[in-house]
Structure formats: structure tokens, C-alpha cells
Protein backbone atom coordinates (compact mmCIF):
# COMPACT_ATOMS: atom_id res chain seq x y z
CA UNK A 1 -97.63 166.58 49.63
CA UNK A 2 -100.66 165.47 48.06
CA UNK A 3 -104.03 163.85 50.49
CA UNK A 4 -104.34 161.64 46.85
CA UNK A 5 -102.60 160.97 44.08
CA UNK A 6 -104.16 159.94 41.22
CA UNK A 7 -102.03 158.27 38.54
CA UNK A 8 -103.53 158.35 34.93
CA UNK A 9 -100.30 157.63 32.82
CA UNK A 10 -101.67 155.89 29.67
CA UNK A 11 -105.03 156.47 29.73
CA UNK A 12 -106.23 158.74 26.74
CA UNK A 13 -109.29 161.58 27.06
CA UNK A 14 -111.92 161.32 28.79
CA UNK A 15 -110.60 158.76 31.12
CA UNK A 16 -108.58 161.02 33.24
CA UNK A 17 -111.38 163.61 33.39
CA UNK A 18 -113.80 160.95 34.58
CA UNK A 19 -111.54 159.47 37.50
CA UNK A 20 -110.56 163.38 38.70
CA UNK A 21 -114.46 164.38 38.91
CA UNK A 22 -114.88 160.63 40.65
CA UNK A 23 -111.78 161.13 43.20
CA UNK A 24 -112.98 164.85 43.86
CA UNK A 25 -116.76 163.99 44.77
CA UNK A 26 -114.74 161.80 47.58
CA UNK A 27 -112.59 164.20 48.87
CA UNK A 28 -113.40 166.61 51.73
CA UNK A 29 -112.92 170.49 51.26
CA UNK A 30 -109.04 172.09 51.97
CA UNK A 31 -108.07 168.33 50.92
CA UNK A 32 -105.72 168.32 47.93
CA UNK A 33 -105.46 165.73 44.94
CA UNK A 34 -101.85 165.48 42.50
CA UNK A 35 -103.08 164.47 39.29
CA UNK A 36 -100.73 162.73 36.95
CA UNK A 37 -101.12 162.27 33.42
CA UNK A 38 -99.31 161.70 29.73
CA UNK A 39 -102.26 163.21 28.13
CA UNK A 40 -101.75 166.76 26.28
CA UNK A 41 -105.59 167.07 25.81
CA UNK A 42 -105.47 167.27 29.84
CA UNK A 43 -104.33 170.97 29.65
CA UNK A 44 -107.32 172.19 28.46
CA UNK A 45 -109.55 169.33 29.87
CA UNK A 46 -108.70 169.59 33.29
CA UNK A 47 -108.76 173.74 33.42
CA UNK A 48 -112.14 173.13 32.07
CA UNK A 49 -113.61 170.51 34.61
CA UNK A 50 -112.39 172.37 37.76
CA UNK A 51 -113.73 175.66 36.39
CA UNK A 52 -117.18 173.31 36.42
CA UNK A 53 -116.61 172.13 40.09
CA UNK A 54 -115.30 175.20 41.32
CA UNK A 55 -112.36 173.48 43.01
CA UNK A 56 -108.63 175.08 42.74
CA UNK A 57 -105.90 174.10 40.81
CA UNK A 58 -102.56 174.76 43.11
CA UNK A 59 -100.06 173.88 40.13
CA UNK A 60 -99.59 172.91 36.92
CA UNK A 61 -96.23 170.84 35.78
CA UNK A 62 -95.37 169.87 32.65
CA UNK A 63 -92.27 168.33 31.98
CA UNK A 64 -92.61 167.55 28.12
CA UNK A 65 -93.63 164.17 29.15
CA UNK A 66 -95.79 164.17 31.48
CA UNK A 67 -98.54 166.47 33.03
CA UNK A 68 -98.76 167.37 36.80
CA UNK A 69 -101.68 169.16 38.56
CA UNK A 70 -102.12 169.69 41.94
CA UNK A 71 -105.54 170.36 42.80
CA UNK A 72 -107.38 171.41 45.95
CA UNK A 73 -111.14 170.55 46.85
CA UNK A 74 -113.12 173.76 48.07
């Protein structure tokens, strides 16, 4: 179970990479943040951001229609 949850169904690139880096400068280390999205662009885009943060990503889900990560603040 997820600290956050961040719900980002319906909103097209860069919006979802914009309200990740926002929700992450909040969070506090070991805390974890489940990023939902509809957005295929998010598969590279969000690799790509946390890479730039240094955070984690736990998990990545894609069900076809819609995109699930789970990632933790270090």
C-alpha cells in the first residue's frame, strides 16, 4: 500500500510528469507514491524523471489501459 496515490487518468504529457516531481519534493525518504496514469508516453517519461531525482521505481503495471508505477522516495 501506497503513502500517496496520485491519480493522473486523462491528463496527457507533461502533466503527469509535473505533478510526480511536485508530489515527490513533498514526500519524506522510504515513503512510497502509486502513480496512475492512461498515458503511454509515461513509460519512457517517468523512467526518465526518477533516473533525474534518483528516487526508485518499486513496479511498473500496465494493463493495456492503464499505467501503474509504484515509486519510492530515497
Amino acid at each position: 500500500m501506497a503513502d500517496l496515490t496520485l491519480n493522473a487518468l486523462g491528463k496527457k504529457c507533461p502533466m503527469p510528469i509535473l505533478l510526480t516531481k511536485k508530489e515527490l519534493k513533498k514526500m519524506s525518504p522510504g515513503q512510497t507514491l502509486e502513480l496512475i496514469v492512461d498515458d503511454k508516453g509515461a513509460l519512457k517519461d517517468v523512467p526518465a524523471l526518477i533516473r533525474k531525482t534518483g528516487d526508485t521505481i518499486l513496479e511498473t503495471k500496465d494493463n493495456g489501459e492503464q499505467i501503474t508505477f509504484m515509486i519510492q522516495k530515497v
